[in-house]
N, C-alpha and C. Protein backbone atom coordinates (compact mmCIF):
# COMPACT_ATOMS: atom_id res chain seq x y z
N UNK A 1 0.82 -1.19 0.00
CA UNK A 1 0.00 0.00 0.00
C UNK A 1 0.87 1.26 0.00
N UNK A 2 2.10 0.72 0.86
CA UNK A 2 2.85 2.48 0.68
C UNK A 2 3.37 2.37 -0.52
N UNK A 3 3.52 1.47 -1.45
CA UNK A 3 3.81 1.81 -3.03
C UNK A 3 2.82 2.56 -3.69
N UNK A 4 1.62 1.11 -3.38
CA UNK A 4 0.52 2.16 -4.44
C UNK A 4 0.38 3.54 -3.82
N UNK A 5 -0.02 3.66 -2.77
CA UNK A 5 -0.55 4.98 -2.05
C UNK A 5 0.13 6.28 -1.82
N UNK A 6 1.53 5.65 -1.64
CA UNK A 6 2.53 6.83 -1.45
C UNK A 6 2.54 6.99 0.39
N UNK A 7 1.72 6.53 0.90
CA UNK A 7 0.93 6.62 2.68
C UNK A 7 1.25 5.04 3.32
N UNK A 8 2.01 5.02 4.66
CA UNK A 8 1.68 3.71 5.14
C UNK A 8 0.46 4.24 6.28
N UNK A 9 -0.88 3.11 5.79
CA UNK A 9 -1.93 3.85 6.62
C UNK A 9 -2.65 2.84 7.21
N UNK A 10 -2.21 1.86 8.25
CA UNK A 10 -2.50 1.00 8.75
C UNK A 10 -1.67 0.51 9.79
N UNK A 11 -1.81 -0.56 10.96
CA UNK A 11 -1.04 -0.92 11.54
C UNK A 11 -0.49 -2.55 11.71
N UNK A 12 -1.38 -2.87 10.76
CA UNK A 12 -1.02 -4.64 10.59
C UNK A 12 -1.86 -4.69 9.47
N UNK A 13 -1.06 -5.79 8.21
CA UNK A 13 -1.24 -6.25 7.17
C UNK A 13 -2.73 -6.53 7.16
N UNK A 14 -2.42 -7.81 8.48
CA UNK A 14 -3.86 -8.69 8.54
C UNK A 14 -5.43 -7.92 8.29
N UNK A 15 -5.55 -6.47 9.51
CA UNK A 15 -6.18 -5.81 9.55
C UNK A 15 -6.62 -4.97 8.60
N UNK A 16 -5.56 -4.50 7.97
CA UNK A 16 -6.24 -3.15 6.56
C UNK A 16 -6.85 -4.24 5.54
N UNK A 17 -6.07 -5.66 5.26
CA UNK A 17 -6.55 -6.74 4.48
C UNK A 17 -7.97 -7.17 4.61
N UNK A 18 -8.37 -6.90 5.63
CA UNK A 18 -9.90 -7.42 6.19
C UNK A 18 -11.13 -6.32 5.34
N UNK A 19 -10.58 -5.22 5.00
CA UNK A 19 -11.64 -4.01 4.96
C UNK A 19 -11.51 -3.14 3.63
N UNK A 20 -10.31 -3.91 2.70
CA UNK A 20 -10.57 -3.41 1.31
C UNK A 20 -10.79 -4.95 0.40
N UNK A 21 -10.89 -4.51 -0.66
CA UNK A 21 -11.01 -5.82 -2.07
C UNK A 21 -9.63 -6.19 -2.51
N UNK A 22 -8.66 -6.11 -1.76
CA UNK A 22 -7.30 -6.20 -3.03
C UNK A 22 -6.62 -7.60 -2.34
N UNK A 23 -6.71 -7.63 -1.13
CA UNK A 23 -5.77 -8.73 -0.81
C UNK A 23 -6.49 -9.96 -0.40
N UNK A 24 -7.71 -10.75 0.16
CA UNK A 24 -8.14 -11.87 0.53
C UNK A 24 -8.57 -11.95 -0.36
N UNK A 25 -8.70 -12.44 -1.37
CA UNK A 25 -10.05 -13.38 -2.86
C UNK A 25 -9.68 -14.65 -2.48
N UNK A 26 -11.41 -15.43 -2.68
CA UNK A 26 -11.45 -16.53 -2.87
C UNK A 26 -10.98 -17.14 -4.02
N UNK A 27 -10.73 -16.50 -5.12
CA UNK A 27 -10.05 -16.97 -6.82
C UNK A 27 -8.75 -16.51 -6.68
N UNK A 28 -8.26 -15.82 -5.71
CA UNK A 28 -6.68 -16.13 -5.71
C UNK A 28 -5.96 -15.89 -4.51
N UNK A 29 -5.96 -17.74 -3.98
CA UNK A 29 -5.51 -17.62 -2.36
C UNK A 29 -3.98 -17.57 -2.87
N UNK A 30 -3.11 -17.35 -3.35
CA UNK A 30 -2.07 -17.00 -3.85
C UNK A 30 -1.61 -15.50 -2.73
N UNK A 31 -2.55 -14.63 -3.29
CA UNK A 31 -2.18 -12.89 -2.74
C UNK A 31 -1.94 -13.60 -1.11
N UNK A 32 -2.31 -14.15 -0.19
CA UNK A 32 -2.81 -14.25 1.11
C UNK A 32 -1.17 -14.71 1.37
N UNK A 33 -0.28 -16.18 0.62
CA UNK A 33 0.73 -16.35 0.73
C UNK A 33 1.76 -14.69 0.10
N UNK A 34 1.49 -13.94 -1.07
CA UNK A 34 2.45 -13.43 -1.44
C UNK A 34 2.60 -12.12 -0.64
N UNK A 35 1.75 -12.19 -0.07
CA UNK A 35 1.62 -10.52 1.16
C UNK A 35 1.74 -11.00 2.49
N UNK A 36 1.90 -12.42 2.81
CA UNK A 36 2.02 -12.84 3.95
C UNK A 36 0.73 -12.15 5.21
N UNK A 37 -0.36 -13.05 4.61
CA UNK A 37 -1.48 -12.12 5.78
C UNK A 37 -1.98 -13.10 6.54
N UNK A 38 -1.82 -13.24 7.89
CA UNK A 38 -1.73 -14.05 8.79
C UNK A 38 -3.51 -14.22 9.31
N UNK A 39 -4.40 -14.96 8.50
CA UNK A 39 -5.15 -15.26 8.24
C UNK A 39 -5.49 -16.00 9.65
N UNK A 40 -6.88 -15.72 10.50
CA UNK A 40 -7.05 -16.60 11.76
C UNK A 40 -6.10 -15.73 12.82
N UNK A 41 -5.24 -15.15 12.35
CA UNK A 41 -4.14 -14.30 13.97
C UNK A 41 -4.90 -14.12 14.84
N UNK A 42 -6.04 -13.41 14.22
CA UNK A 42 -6.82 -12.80 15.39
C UNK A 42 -7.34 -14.12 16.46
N UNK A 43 -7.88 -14.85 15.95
CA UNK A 43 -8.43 -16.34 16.68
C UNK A 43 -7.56 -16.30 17.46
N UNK A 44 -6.24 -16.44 16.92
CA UNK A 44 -4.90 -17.84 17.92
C UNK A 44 -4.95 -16.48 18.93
N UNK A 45 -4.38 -15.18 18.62
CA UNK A 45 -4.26 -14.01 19.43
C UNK A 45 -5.41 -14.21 20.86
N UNK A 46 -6.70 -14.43 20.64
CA UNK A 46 -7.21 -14.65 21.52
C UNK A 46 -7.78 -15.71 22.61
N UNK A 47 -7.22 -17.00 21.46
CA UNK A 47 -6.87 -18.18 22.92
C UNK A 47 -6.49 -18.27 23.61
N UNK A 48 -4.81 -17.25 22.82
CA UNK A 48 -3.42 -16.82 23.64
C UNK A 48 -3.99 -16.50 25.23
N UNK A 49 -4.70 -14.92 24.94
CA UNK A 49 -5.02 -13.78 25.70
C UNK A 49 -5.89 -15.00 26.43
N UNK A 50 -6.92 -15.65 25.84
CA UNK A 50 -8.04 -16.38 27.05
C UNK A 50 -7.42 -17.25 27.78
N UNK A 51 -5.72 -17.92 27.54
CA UNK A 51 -4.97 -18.71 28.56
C UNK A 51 -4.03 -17.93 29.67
N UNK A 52 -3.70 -16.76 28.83
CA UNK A 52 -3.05 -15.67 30.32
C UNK A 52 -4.37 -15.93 30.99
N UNK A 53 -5.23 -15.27 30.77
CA UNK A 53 -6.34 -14.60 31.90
C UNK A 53 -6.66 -15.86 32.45
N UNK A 54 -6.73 -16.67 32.09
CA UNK A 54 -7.25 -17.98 32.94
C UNK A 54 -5.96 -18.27 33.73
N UNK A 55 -4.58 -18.25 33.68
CA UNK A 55 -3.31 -18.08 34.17
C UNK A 55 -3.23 -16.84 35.35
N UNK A 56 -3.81 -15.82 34.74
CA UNK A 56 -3.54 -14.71 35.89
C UNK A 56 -4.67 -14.96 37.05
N UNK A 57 -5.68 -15.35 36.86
CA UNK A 57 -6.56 -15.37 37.50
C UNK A 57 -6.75 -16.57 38.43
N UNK A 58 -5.86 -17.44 37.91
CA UNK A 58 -5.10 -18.68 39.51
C UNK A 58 -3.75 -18.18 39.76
N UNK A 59 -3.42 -17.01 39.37
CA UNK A 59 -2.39 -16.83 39.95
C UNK A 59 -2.94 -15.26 41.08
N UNK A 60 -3.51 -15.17 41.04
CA UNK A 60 -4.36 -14.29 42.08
C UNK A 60 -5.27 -15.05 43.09
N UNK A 61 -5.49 -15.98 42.95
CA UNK A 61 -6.55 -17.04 43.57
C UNK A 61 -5.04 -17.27 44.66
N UNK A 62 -3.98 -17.95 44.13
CA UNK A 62 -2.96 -18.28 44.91
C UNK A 62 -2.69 -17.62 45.91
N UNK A 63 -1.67 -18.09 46.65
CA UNK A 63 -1.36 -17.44 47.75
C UNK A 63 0.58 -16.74 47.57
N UNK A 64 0.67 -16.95 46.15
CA UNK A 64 1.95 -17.12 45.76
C UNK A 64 2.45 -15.14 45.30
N UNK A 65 3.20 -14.15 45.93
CA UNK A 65 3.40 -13.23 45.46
C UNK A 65 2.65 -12.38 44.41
N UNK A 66 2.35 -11.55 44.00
CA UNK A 66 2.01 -10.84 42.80
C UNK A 66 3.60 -9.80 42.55
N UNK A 67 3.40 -9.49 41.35
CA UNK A 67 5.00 -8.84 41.25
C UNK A 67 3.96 -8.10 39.80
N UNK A 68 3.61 -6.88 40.23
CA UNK A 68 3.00 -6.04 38.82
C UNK A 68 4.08 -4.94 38.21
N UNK A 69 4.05 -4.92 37.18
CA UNK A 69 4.77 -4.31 36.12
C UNK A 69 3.75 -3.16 35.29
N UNK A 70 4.56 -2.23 35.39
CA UNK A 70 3.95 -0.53 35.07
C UNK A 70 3.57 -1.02 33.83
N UNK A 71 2.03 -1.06 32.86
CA UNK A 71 1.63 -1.46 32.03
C UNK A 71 1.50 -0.31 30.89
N UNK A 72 1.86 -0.34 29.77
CA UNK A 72 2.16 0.94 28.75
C UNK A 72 0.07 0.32 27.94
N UNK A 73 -0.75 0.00 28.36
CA UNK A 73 -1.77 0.04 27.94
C UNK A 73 -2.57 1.60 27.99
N UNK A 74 -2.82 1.88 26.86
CA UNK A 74 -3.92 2.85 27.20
C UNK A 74 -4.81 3.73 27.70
N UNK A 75 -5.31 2.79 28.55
CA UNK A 75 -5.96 3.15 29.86
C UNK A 75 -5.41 3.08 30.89
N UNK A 76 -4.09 2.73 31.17
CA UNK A 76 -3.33 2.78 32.52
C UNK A 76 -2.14 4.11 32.05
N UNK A 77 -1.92 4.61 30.23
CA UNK A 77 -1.37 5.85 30.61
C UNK A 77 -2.31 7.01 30.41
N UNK A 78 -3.44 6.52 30.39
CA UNK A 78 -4.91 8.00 30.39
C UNK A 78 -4.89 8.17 31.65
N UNK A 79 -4.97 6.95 32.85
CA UNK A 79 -4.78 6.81 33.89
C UNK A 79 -4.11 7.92 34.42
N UNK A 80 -2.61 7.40 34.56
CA UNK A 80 -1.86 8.49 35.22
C UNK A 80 -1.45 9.52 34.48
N UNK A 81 -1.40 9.61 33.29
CA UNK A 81 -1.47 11.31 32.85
C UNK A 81 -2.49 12.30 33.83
N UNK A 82 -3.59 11.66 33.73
CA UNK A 82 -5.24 12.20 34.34
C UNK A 82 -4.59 12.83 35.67
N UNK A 83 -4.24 11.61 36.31
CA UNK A 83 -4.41 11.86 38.02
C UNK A 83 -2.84 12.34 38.36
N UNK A 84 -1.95 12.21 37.78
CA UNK A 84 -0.73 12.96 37.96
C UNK A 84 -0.32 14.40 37.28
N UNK A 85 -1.53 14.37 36.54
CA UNK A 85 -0.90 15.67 35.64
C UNK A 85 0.09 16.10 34.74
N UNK A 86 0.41 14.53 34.65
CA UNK A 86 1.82 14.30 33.79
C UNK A 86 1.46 14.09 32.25
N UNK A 87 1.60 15.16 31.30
CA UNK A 87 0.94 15.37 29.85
C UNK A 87 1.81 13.95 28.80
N UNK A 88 1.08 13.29 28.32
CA UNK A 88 0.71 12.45 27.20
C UNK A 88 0.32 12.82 26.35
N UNK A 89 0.66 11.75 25.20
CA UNK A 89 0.24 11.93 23.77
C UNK A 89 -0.35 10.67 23.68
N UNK A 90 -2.06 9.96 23.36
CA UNK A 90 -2.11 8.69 22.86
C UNK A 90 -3.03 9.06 21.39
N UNK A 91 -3.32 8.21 20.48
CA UNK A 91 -3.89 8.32 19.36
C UNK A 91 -5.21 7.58 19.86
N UNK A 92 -6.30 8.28 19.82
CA UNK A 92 -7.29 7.60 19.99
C UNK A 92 -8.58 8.15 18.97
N UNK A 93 -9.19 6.92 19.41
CA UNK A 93 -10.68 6.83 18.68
C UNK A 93 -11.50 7.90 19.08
N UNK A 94 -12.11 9.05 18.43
CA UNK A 94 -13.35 9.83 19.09
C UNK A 94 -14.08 10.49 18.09
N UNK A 95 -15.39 11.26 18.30
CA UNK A 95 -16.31 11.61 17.29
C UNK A 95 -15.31 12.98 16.46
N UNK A 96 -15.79 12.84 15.52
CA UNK A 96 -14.92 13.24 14.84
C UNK A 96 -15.67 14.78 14.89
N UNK A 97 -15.16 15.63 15.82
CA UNK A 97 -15.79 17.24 15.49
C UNK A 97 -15.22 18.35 15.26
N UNK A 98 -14.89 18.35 13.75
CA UNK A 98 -14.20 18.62 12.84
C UNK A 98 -12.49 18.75 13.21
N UNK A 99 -12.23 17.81 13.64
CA UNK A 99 -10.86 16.92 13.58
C UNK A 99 -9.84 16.57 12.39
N UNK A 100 -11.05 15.94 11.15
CA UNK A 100 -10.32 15.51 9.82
C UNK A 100 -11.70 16.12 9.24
N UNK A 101 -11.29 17.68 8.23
CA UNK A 101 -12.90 17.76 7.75
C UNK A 101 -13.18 17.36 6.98
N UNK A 102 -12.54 16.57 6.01
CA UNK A 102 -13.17 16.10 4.71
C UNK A 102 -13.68 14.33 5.00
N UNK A 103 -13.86 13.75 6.39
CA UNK A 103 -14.51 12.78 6.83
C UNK A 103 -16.07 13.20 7.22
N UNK A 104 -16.73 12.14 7.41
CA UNK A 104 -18.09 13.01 8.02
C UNK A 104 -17.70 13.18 9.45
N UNK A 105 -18.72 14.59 10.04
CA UNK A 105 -18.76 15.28 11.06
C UNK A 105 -19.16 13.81 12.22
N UNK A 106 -19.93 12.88 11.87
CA UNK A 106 -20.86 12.04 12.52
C UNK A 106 -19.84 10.80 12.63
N UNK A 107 -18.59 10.45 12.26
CA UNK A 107 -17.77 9.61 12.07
C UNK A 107 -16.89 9.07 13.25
N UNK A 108 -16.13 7.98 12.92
CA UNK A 108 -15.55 8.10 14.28
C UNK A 108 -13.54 7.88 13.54
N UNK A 109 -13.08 8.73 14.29
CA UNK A 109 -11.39 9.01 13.51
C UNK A 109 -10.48 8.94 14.84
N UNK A 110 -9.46 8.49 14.18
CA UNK A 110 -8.37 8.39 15.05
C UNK A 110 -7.35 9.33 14.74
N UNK A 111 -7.63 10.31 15.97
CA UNK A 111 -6.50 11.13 15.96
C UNK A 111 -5.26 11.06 16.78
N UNK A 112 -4.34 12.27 16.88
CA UNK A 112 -4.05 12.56 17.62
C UNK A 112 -4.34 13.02 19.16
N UNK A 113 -4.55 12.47 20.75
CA UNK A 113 -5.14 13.41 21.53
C UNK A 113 -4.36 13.34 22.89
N UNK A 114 -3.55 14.58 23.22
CA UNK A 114 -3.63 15.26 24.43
C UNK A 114 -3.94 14.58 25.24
N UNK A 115 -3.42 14.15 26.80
CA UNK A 115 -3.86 13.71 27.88
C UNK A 115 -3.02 14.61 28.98
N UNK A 116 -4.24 15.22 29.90
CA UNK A 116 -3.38 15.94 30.81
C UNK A 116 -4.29 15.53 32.40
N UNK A 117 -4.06 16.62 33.38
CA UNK A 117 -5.15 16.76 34.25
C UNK A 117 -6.25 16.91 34.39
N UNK A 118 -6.31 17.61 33.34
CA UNK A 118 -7.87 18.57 32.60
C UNK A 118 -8.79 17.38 31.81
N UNK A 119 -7.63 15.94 31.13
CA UNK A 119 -8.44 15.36 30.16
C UNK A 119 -7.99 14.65 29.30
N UNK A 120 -8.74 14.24 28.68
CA UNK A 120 -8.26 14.00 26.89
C UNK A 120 -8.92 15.02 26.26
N UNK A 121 -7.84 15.78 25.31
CA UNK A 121 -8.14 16.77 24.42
C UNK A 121 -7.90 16.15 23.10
N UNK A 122 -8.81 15.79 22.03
CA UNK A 122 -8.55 15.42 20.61
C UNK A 122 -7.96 16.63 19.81
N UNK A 123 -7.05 16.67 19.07
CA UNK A 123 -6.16 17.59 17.89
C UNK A 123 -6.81 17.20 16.79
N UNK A 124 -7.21 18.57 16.18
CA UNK A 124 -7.20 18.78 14.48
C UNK A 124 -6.38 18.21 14.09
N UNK A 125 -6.51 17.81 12.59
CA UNK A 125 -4.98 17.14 11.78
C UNK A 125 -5.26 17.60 10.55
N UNK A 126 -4.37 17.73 9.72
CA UNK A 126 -4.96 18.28 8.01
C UNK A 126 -5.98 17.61 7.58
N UNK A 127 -6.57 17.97 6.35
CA UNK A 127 -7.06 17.13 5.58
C UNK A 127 -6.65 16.35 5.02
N UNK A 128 -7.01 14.60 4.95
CA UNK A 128 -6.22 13.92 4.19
C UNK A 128 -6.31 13.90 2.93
N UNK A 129 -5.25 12.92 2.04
CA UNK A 129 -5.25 13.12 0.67
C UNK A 129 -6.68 12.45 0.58
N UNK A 130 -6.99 13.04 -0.66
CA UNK A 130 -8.69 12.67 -1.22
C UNK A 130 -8.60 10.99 -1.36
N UNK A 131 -7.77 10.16 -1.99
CA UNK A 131 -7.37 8.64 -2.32
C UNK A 131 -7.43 8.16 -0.82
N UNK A 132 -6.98 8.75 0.14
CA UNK A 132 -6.52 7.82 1.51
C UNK A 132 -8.31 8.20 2.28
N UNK A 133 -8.81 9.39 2.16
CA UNK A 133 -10.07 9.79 2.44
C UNK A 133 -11.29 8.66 2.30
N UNK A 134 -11.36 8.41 0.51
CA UNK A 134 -12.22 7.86 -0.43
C UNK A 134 -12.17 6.35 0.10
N UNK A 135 -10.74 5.72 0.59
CA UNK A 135 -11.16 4.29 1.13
C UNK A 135 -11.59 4.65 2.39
N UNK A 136 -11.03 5.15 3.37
CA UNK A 136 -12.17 5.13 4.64
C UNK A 136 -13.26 5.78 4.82
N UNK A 137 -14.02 6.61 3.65
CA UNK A 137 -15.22 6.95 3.53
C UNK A 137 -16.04 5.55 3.39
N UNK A 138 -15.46 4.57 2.06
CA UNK A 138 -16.28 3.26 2.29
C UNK A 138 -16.51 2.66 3.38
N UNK A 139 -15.61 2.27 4.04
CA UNK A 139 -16.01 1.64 5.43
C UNK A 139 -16.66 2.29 6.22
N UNK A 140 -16.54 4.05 6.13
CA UNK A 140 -17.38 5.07 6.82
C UNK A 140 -19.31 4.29 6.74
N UNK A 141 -19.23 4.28 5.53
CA UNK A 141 -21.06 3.89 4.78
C UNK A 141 -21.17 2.85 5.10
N UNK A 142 -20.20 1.90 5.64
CA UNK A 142 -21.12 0.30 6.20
C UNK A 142 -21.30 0.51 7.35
N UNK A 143 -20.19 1.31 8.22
CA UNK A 143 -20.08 1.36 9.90
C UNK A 143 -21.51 2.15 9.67
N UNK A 144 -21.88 3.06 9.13
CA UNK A 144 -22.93 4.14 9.20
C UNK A 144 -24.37 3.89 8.79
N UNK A 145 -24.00 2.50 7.98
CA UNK A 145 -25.71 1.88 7.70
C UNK A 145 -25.66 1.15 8.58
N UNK A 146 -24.89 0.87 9.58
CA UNK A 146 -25.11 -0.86 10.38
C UNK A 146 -25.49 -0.01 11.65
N UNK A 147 -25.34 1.21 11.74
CA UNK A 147 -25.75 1.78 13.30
C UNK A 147 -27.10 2.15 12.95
N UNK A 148 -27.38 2.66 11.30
CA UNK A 148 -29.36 2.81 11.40
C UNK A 148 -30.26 1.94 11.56
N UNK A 149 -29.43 0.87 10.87
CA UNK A 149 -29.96 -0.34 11.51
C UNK A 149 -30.21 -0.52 12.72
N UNK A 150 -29.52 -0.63 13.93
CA UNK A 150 -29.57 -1.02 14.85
C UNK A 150 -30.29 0.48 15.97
N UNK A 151 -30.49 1.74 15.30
CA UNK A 151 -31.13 2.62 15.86
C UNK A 151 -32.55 3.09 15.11
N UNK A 152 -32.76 2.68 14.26
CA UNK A 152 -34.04 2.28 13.63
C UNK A 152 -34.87 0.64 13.61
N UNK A 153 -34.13 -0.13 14.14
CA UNK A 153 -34.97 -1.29 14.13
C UNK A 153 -35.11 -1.94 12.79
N UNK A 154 -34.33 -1.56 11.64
CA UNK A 154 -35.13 -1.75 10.24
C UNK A 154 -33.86 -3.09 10.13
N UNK A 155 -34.29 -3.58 8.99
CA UNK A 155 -32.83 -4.70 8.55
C UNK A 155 -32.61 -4.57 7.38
N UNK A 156 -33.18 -3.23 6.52
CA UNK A 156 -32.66 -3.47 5.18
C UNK A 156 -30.99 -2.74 5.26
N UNK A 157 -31.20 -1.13 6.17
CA UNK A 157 -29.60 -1.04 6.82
C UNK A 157 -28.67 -2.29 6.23
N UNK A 158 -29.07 -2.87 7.37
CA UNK A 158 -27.72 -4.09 7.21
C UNK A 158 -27.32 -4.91 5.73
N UNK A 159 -28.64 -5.04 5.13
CA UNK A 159 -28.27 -5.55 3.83
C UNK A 159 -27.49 -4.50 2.75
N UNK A 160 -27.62 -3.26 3.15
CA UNK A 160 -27.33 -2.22 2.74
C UNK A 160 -25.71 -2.27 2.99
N UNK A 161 -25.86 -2.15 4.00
CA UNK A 161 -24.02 -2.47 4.30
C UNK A 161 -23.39 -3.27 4.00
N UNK A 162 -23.35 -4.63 4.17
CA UNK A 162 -23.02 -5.59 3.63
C UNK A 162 -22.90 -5.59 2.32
N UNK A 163 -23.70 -4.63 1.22
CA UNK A 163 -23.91 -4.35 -0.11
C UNK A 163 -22.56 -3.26 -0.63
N UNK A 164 -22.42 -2.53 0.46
CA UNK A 164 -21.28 -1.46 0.02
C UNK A 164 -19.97 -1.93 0.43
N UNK A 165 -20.18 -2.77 1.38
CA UNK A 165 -18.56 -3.34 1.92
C UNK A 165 -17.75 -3.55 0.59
N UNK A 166 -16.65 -2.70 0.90
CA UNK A 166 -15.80 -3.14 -0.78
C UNK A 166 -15.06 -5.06 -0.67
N UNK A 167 -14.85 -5.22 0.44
CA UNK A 167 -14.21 -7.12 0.06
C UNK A 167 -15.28 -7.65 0.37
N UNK A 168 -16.81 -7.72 0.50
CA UNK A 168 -17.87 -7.97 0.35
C UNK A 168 -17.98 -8.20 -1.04
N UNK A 169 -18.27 -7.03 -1.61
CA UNK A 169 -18.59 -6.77 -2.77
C UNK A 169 -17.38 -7.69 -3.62
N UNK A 170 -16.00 -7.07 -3.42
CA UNK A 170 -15.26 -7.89 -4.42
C UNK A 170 -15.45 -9.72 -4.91
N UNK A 171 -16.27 -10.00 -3.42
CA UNK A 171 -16.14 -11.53 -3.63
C UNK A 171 -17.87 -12.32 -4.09
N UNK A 172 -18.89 -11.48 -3.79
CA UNK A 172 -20.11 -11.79 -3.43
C UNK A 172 -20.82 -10.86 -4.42
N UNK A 173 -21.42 -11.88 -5.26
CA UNK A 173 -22.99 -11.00 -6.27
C UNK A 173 -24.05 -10.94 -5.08
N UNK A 174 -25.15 -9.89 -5.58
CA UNK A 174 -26.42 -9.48 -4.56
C UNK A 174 -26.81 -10.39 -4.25
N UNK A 175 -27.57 -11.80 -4.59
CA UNK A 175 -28.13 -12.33 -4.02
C UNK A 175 -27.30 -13.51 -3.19
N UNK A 176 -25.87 -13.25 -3.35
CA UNK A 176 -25.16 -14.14 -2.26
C UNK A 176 -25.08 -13.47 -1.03
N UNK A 177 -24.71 -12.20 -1.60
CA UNK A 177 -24.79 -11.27 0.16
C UNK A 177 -25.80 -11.06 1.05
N UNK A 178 -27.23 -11.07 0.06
CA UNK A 178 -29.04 -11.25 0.57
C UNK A 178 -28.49 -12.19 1.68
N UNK A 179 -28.13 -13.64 0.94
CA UNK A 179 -28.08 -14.79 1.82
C UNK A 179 -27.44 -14.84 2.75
N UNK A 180 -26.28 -14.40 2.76
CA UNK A 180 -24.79 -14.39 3.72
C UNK A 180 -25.62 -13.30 4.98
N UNK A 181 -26.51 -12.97 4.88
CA UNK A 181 -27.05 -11.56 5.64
C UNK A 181 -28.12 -11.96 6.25
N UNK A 182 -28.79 -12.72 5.70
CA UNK A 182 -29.72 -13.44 6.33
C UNK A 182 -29.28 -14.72 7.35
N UNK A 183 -28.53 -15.22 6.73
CA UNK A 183 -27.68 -16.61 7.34
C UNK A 183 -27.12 -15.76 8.63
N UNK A 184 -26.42 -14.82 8.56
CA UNK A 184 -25.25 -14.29 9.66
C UNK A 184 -26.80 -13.61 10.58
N UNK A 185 -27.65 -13.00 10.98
CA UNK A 185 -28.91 -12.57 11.14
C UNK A 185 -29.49 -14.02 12.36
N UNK A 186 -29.85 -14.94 11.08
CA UNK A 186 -30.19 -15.73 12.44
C UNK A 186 -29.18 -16.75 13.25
N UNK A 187 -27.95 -16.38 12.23
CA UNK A 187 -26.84 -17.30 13.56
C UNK A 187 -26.83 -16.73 14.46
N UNK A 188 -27.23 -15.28 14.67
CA UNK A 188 -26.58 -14.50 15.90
C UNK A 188 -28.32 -14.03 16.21
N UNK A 189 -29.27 -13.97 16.36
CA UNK A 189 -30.52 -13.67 16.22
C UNK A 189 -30.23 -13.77 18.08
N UNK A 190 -29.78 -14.08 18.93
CA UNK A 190 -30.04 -13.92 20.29
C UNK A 190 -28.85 -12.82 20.78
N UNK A 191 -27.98 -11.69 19.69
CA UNK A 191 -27.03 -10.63 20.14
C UNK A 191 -27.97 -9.68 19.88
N UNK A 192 -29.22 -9.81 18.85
CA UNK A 192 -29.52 -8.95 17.77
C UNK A 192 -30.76 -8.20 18.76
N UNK A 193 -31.12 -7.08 17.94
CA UNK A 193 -32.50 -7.04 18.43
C UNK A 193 -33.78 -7.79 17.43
N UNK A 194 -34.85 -7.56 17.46
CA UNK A 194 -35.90 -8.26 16.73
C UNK A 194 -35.84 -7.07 15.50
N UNK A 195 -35.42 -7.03 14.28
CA UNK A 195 -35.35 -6.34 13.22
C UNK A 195 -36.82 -6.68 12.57
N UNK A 196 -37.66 -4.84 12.21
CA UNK A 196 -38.23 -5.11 11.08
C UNK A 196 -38.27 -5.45 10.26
């Protein structure tokens, strides 16, 4: 991508691979070996994580020492920036109000933001190039039909989204995605609400 794009604008292969058309096809599992995209990471990543926590959590049950280590997570340096007053920089997720303006106002962007005593303060950032814009506007229109969905009660939303997803689309004609939408709908029909 930083060839084609001129931008490295992601933070793992696996991940930006999930949310455009260019790298997973079912007609050529080839790209998946030649870009090396670690297909399932996320799964093994979280057996991993579900055997610490089942590990930390008899190791707290025990009667055996604890020995904690200053954790560079997130929320433990929003933490003490906050309550020490000691100013941070983390990049975080927040509504985007007018932050990046050529995204929608209603969006959600990762900026730059400020952590002090006072807070988290989100930073303006330029406008991005129109090309780096135009792909996360797409994913903007699925994240943005799948919430009317779920704040209107309706279910065509969702078919709607699923319809604009660009590696959706690259792999799936309309009436496979109808199905794939309906199928995914009542596998999960007890997360969901009751859709019109």
């Amino acid at each position: 991508m930083l060839k084609r794009l001129g931008y490295f604008l992601t933070e793992s292969s696996e991940h930006f691979a999930e949310y455009n058309p260019w790298f997973i096809k079912n007609n050529q599992p080839e790209l998946i070996e030649k870009f090396n995209i670690p297909i399932n990471e996320y799964i093994r990543r979280c057996e991993n994580q579900i055997a610490e926590w089942d590990q930390q959590e008899q190791d707290l049950l025990s009667d055996a020492p604890m020995v904690c280590e200053k954790s560079v997570e997130y929320a433990a340096r929003i933490i003490t920036a906050i309550e020490t007053d000691t100013p941070d920089v983390i990049y975080g997720n927040v509504l985007n109000t007018q932050l990046i303006n050529n995204l929608p106002a209603n969006s959600c962007v990762e900026v730059p933001c400020d952590v002090t005593g006072k807070g988290l303060t989100p930073r303006a950032v330029p406008d991005l190039p129109m090309h780096l814009a135009a792909i996360m506007q797409s994913n903007i229109n699925v994240q943005q039909l799948t919430v009317e969905a779920l704040l209107t009660g309706r279910k065509e939303p969702i078919y709607h989204a699923a319809m604009m997803d660009p590696h959706t689309a690259a792999e799936l004609n309309l009436d496979q995605i109808w199905h794939m939408v309906d199928d995914l709908i009542e596998a999960h029909q007890g997360w969901l609400p009751a859709f019109k």
